[in-house]
PDB file of N, CA and C in Angstrom:
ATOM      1  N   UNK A   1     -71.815  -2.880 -47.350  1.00  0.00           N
ATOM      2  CA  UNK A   1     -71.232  -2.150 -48.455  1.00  0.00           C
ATOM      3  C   UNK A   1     -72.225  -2.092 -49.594  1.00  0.00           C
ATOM      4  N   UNK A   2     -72.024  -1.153 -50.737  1.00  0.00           N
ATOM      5  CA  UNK A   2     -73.170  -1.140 -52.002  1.00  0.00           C
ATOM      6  C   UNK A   2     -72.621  -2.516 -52.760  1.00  0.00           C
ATOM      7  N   UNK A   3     -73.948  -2.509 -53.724  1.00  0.00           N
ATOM      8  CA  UNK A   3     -73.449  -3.471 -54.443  1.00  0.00           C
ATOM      9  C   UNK A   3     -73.093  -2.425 -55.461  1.00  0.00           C
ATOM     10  N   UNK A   4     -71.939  -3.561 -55.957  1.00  0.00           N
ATOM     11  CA  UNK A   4     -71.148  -3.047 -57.366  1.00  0.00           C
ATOM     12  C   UNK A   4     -71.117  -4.014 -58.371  1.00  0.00           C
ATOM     13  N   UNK A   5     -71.839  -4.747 -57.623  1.00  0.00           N
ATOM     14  CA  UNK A   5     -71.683  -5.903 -59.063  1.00  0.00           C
ATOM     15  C   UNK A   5     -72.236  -5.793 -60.547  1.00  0.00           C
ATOM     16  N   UNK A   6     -73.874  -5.134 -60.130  1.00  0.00           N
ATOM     17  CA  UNK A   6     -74.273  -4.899 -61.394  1.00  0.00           C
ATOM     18  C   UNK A   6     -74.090  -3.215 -61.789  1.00  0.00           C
ATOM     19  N   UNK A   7     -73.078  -2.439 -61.217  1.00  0.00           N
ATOM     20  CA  UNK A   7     -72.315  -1.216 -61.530  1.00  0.00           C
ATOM     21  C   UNK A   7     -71.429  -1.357 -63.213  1.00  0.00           C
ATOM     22  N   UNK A   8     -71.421  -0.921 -63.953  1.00  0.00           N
ATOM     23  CA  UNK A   8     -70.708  -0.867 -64.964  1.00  0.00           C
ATOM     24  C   UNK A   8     -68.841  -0.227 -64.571  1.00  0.00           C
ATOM     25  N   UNK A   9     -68.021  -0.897 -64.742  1.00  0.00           N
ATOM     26  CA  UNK A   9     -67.056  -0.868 -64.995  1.00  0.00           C
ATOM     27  C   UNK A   9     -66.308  -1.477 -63.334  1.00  0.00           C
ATOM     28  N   UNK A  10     -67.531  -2.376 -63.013  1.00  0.00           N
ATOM     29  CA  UNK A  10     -66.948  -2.762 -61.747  1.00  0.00           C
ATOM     30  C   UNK A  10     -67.175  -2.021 -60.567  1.00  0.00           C
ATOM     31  N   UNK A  11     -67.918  -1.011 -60.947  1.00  0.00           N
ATOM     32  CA  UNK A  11     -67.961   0.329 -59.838  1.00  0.00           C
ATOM     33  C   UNK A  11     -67.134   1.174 -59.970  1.00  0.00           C
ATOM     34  N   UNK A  12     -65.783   1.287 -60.076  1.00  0.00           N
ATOM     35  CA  UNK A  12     -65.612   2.274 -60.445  1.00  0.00           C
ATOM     36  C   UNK A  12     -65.445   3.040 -61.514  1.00  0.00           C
ATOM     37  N   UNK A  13     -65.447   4.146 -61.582  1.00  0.00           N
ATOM     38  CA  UNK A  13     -65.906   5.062 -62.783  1.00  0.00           C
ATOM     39  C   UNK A  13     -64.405   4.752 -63.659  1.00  0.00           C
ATOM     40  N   UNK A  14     -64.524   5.358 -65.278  1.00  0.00           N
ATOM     41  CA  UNK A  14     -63.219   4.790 -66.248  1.00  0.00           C
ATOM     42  C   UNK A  14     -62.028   5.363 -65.900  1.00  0.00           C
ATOM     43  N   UNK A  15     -62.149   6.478 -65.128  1.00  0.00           N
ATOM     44  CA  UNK A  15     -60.373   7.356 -64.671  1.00  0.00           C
ATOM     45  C   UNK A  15     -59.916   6.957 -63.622  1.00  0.00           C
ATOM     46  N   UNK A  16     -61.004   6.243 -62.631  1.00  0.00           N
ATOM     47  CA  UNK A  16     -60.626   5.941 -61.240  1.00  0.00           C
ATOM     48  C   UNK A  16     -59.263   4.118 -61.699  1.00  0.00           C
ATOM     49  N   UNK A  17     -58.505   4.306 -60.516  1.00  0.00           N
ATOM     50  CA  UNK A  17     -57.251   3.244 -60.918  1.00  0.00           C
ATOM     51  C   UNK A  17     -57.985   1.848 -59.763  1.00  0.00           C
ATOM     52  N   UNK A  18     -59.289   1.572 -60.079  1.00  0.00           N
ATOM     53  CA  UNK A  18     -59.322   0.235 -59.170  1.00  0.00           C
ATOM     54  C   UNK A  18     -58.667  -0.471 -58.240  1.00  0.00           C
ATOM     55  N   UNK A  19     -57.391  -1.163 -58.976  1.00  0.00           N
ATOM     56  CA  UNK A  19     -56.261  -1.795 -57.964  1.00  0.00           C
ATOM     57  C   UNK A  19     -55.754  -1.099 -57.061  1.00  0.00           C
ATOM     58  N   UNK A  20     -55.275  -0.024 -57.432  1.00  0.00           N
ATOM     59  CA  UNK A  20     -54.656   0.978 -56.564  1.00  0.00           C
ATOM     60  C   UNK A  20     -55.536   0.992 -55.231  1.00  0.00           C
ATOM     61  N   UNK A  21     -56.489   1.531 -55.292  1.00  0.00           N
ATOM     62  CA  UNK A  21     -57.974   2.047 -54.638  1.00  0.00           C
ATOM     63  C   UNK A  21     -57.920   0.857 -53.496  1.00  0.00           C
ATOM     64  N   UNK A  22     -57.955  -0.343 -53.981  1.00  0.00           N
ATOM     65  CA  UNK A  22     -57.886  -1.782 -53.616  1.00  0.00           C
ATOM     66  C   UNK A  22     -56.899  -1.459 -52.234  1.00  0.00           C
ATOM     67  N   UNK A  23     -55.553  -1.849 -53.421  1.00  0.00           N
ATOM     68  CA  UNK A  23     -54.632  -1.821 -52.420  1.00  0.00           C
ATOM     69  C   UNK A  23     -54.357  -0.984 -51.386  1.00  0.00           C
ATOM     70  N   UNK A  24     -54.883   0.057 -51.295  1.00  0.00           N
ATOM     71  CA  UNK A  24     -55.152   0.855 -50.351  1.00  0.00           C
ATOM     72  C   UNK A  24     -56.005   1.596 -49.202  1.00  0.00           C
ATOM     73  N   UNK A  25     -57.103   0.449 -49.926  1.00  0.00           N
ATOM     74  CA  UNK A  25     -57.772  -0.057 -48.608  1.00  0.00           C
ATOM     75  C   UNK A  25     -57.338  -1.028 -47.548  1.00  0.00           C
ATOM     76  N   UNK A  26     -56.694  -1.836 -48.456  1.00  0.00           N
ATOM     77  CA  UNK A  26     -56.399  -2.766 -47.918  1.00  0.00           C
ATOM     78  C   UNK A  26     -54.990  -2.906 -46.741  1.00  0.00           C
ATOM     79  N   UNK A  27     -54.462  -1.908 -47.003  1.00  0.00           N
ATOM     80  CA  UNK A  27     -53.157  -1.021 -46.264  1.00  0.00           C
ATOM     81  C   UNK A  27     -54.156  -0.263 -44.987  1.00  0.00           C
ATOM     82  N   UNK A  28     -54.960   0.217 -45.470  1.00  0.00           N
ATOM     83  CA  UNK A  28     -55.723   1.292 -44.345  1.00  0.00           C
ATOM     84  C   UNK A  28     -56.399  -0.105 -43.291  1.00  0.00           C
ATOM     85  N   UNK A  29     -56.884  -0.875 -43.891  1.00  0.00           N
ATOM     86  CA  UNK A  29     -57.361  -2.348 -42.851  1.00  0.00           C
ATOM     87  C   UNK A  29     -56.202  -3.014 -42.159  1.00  0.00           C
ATOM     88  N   UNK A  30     -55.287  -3.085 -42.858  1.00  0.00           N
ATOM     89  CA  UNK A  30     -54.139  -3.730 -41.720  1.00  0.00           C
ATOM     90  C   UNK A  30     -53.691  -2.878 -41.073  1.00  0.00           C
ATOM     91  N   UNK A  31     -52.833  -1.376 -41.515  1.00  0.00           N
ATOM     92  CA  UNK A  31     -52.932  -0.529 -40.804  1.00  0.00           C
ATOM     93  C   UNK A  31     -53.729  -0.655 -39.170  1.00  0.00           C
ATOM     94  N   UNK A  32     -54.858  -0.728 -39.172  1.00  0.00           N
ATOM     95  CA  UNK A  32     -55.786  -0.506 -38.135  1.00  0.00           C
ATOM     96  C   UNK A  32     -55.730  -1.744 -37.292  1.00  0.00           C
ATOM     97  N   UNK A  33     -55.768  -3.111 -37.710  1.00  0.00           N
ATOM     98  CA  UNK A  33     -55.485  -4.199 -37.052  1.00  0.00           C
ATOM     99  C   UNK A  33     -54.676  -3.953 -35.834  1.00  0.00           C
ATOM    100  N   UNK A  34     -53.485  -3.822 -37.109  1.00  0.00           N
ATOM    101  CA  UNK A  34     -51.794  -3.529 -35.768  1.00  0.00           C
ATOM    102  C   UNK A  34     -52.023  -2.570 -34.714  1.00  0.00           C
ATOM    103  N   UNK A  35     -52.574  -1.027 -34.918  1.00  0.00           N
ATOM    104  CA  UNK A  35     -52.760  -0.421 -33.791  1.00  0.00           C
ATOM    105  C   UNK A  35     -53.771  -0.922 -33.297  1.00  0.00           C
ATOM    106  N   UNK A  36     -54.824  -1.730 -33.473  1.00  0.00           N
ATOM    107  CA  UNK A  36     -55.476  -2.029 -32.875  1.00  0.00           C
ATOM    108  C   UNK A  36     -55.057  -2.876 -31.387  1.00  0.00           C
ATOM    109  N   UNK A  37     -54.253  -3.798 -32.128  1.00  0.00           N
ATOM    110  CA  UNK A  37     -53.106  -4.592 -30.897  1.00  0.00           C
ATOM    111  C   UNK A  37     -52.158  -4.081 -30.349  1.00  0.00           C
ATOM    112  N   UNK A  38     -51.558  -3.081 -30.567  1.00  0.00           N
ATOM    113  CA  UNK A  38     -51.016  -2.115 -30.161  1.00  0.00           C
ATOM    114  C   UNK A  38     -51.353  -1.785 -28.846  1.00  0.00           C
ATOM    115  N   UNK A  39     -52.396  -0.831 -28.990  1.00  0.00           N
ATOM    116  CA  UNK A  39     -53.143  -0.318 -28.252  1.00  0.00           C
ATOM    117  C   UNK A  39     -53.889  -1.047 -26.366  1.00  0.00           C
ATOM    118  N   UNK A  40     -54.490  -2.550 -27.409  1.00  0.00           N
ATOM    119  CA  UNK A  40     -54.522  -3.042 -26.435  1.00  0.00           C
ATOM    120  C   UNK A  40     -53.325  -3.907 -25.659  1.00  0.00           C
ATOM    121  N   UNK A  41     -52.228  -3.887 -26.500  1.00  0.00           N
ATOM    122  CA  UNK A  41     -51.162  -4.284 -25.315  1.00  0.00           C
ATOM    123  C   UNK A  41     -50.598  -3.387 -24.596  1.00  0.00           C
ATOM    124  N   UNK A  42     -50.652  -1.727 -25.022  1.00  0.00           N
ATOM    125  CA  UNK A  42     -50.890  -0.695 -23.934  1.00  0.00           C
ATOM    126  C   UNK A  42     -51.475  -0.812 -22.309  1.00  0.00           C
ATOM    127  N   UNK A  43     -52.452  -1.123 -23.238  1.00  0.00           N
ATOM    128  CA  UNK A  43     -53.718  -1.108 -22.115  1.00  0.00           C
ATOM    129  C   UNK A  43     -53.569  -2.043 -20.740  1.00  0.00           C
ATOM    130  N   UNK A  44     -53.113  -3.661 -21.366  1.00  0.00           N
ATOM    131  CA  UNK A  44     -52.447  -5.134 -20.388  1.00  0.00           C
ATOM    132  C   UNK A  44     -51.390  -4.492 -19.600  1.00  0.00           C
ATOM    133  N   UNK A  45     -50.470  -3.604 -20.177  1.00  0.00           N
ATOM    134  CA  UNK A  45     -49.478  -3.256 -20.039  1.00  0.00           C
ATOM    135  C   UNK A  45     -49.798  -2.010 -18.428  1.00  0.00           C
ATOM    136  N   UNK A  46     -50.526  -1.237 -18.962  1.00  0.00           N
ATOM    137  CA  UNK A  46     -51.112  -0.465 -17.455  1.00  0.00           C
ATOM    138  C   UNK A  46     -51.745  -1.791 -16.587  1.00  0.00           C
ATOM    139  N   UNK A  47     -52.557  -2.145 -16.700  1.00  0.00           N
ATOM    140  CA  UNK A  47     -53.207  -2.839 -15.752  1.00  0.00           C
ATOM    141  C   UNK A  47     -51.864  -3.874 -15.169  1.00  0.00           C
ATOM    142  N   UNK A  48     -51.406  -4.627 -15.520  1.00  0.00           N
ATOM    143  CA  UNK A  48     -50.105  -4.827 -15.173  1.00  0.00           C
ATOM    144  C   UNK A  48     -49.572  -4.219 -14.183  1.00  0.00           C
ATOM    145  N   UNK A  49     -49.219  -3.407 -14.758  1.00  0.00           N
ATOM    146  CA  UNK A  49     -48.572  -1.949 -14.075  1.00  0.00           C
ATOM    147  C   UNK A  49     -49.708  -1.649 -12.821  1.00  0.00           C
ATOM    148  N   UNK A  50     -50.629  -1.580 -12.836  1.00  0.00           N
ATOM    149  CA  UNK A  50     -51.628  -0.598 -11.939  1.00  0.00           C
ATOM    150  C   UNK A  50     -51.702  -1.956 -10.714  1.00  0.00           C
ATOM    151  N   UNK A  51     -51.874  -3.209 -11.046  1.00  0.00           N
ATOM    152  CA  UNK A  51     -52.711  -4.071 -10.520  1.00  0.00           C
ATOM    153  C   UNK A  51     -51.462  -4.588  -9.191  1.00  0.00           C
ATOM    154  N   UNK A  52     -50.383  -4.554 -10.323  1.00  0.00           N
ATOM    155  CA  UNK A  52     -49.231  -6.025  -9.532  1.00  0.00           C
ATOM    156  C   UNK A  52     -48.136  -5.063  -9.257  1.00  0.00           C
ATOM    157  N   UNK A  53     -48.469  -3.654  -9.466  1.00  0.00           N
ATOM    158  CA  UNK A  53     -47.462  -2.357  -9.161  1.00  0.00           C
ATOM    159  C   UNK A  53     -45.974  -2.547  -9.943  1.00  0.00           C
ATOM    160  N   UNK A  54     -45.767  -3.219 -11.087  1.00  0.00           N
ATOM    161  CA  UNK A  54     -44.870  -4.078 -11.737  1.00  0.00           C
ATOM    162  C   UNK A  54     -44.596  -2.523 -12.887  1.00  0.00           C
ATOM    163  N   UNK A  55     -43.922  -2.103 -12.650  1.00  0.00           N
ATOM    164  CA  UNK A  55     -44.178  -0.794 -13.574  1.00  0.00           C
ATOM    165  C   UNK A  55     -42.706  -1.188 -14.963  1.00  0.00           C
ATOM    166  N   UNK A  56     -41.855  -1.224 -14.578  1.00  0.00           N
ATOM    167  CA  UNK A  56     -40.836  -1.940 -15.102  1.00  0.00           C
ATOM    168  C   UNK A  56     -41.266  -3.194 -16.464  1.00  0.00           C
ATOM    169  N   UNK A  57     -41.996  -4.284 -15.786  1.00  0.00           N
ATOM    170  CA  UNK A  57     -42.621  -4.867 -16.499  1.00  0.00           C
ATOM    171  C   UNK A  57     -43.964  -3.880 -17.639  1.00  0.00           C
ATOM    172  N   UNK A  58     -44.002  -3.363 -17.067  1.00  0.00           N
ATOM    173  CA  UNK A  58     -45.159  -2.727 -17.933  1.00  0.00           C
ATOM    174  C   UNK A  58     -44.891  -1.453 -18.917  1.00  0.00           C
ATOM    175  N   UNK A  59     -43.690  -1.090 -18.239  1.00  0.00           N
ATOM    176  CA  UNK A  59     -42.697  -0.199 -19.649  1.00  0.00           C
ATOM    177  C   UNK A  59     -42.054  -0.929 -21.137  1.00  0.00           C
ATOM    178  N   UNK A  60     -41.685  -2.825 -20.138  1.00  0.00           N
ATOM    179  CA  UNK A  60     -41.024  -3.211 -21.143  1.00  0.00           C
ATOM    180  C   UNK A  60     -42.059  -3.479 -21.952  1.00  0.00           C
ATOM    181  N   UNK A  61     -42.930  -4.050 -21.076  1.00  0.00           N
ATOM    182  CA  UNK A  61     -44.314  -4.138 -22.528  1.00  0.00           C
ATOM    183  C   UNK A  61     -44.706  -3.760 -23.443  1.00  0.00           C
ATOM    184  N   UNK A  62     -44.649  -1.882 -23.120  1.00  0.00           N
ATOM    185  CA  UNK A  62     -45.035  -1.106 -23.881  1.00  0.00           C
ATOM    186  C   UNK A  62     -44.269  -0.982 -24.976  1.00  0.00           C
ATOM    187  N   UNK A  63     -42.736  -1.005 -25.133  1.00  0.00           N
ATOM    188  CA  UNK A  63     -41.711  -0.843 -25.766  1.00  0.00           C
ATOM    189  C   UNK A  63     -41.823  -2.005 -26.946  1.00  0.00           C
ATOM    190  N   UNK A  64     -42.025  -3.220 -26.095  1.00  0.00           N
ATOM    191  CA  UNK A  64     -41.882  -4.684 -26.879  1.00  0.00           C
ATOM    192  C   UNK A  64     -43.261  -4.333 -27.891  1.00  0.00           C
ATOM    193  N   UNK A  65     -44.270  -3.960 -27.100  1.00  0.00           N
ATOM    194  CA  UNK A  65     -45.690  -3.822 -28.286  1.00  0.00           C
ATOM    195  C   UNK A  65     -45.349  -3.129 -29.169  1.00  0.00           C
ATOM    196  N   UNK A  66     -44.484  -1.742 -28.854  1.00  0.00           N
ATOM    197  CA  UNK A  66     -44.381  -0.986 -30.124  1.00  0.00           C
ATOM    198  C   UNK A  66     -43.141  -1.776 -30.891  1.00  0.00           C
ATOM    199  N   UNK A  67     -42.419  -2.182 -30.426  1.00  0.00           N
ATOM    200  CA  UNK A  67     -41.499  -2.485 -31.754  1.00  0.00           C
ATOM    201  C   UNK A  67     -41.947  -3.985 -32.330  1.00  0.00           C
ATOM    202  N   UNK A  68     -42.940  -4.799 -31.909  1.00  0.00           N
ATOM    203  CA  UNK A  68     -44.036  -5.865 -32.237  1.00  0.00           C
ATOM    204  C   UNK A  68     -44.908  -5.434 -33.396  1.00  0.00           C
ATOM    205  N   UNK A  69     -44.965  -4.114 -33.081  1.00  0.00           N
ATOM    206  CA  UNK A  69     -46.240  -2.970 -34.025  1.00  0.00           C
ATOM    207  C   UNK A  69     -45.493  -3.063 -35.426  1.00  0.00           C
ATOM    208  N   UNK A  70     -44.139  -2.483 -34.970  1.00  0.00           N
ATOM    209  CA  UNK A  70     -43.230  -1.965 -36.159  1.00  0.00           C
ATOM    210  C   UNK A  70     -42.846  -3.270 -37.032  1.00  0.00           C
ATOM    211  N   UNK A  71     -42.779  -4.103 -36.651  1.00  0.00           N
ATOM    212  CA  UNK A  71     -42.457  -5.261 -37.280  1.00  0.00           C
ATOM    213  C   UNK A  71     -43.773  -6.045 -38.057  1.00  0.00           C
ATOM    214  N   UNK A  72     -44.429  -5.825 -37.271  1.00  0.00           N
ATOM    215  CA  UNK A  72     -46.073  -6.170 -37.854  1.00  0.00           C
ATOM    216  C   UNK A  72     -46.208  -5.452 -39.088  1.00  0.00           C
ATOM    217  N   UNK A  73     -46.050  -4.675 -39.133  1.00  0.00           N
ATOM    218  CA  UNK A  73     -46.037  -2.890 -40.207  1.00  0.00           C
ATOM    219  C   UNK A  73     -44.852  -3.576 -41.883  1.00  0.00           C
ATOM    220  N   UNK A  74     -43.966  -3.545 -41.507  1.00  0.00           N
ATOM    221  CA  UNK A  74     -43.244  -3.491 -42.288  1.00  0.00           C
ATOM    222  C   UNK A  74     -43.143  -4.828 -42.862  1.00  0.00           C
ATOM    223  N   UNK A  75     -43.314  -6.101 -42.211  1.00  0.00           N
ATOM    224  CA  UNK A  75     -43.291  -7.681 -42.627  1.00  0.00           C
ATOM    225  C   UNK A  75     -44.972  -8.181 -42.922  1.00  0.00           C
ATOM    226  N   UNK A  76     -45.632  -7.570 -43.979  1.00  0.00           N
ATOM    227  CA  UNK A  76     -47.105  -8.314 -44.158  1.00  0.00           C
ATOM    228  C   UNK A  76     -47.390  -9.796 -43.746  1.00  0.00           C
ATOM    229  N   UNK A  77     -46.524 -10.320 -43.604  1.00  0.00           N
ATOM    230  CA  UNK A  77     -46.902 -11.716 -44.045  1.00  0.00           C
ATOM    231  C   UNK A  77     -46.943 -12.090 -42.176  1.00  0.00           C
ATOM    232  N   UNK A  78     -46.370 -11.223 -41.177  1.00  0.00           N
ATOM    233  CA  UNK A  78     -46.783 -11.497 -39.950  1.00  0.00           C
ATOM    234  C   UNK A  78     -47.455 -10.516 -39.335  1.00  0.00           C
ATOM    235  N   UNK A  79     -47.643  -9.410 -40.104  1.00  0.00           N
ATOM    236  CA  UNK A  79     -49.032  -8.453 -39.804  1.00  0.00           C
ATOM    237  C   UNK A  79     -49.238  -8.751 -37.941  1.00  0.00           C
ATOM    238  N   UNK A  80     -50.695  -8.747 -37.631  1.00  0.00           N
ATOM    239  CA  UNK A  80     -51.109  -8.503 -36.631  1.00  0.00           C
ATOM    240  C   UNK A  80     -50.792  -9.258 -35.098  1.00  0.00           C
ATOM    241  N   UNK A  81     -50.070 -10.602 -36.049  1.00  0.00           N
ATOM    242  CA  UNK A  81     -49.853 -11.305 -35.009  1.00  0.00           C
ATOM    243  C   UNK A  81     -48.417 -10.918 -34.111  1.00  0.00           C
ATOM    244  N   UNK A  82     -47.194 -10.015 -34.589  1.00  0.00           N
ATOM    245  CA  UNK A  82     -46.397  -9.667 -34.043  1.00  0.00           C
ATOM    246  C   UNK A  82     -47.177  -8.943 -32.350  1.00  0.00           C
ATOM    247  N   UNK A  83     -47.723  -7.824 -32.502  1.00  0.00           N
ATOM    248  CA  UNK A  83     -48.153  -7.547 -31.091  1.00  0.00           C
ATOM    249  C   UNK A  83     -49.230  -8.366 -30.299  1.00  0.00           C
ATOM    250  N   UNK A  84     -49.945  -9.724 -31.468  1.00  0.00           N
ATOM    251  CA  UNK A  84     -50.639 -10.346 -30.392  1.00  0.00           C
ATOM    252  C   UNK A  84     -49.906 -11.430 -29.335  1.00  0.00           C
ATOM    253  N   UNK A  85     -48.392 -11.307 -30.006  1.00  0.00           N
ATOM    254  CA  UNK A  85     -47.516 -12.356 -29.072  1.00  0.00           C
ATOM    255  C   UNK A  85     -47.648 -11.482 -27.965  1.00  0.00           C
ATOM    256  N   UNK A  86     -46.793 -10.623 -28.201  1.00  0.00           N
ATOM    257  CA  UNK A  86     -46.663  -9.941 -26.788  1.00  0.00           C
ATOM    258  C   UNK A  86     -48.452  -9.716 -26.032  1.00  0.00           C
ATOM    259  N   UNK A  87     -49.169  -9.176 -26.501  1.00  0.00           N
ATOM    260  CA  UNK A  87     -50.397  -9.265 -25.741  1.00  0.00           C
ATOM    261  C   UNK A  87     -50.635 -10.280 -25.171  1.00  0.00           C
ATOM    262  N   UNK A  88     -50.385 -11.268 -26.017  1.00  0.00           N
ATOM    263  CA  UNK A  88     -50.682 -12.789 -24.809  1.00  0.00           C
ATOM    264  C   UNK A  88     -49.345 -12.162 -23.738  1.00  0.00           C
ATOM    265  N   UNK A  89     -48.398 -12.455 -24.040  1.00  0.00           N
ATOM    266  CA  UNK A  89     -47.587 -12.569 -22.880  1.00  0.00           C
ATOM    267  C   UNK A  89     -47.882 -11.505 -21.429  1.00  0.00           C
ATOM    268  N   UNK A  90     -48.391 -10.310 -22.242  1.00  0.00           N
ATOM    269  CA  UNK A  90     -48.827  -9.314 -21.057  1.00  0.00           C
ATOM    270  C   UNK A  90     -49.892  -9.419 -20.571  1.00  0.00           C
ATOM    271  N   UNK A  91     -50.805 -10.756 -20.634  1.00  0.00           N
ATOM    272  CA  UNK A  91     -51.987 -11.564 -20.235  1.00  0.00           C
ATOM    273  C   UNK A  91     -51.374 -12.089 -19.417  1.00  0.00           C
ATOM    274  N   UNK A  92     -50.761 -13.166 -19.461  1.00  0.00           N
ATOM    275  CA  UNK A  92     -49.912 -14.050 -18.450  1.00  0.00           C
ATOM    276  C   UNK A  92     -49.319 -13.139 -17.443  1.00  0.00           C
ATOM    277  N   UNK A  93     -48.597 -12.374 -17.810  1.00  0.00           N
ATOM    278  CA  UNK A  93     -47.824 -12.050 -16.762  1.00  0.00           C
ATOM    279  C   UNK A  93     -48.944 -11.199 -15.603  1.00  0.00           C
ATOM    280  N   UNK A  94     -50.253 -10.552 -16.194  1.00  0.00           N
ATOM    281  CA  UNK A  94     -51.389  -9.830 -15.658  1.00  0.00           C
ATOM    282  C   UNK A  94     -51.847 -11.140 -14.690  1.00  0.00           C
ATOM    283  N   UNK A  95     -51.909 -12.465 -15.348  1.00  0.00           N
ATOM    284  CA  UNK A  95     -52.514 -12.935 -14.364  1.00  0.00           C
ATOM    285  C   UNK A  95     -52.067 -14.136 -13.359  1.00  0.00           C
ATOM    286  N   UNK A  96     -50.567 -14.165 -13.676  1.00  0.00           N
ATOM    287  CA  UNK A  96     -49.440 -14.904 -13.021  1.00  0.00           C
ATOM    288  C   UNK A  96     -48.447 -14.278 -12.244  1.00  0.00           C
ATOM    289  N   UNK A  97     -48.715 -13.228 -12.255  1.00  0.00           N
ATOM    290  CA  UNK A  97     -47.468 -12.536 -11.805  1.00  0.00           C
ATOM    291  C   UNK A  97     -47.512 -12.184 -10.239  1.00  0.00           C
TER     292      UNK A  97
END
């Protein structure tokens, strides 16, 4: 990233709202986390599906990741780790099943 330290007014210019700016990066970074886990419990979720022909299991997965997602989303304070439960679990079951 630039430096802003020795930037006058902090870097950003006097009309720009800093915090705001902040906080909304910072929304766009968690944002991305969650689908990030998302995504890859998609992914456990096919191979699952593809490997152990478990398709059932691998719908519920998909379902559980997204509403893991949604809960991740709306409760900050458990953010990313809601769909990494289920990702573990769709690990296990990938390689126990």
């Amino acid at each position: 990233m630039a430096d802003t330290k020795h930037a006058p007014h902090g870097g950003y210019s006097p009309d720009m709202d800093g915090p705001t700016h902040e906080a909304t990066y910072q929304g766009f970074i968690r944002f991305a986390e969650i689908a990030t886990a998302v995504v890859v419990c998609h992914v456990l979720a096919l191979a699952v599906g593809g490997i152990h022909h478990a398709w059932l299991t691998a719908i519920f997965g998909v379902i559980l990741s997204l509403a893991a997602g949604a809960v991740g989303a709306l409760a900050p304070s458990i953010g990313v780790r809601a769909p990494a439960v289920v990702g573990i679990f769709l690990l296990l079951a990938l390689f126990f099943y």
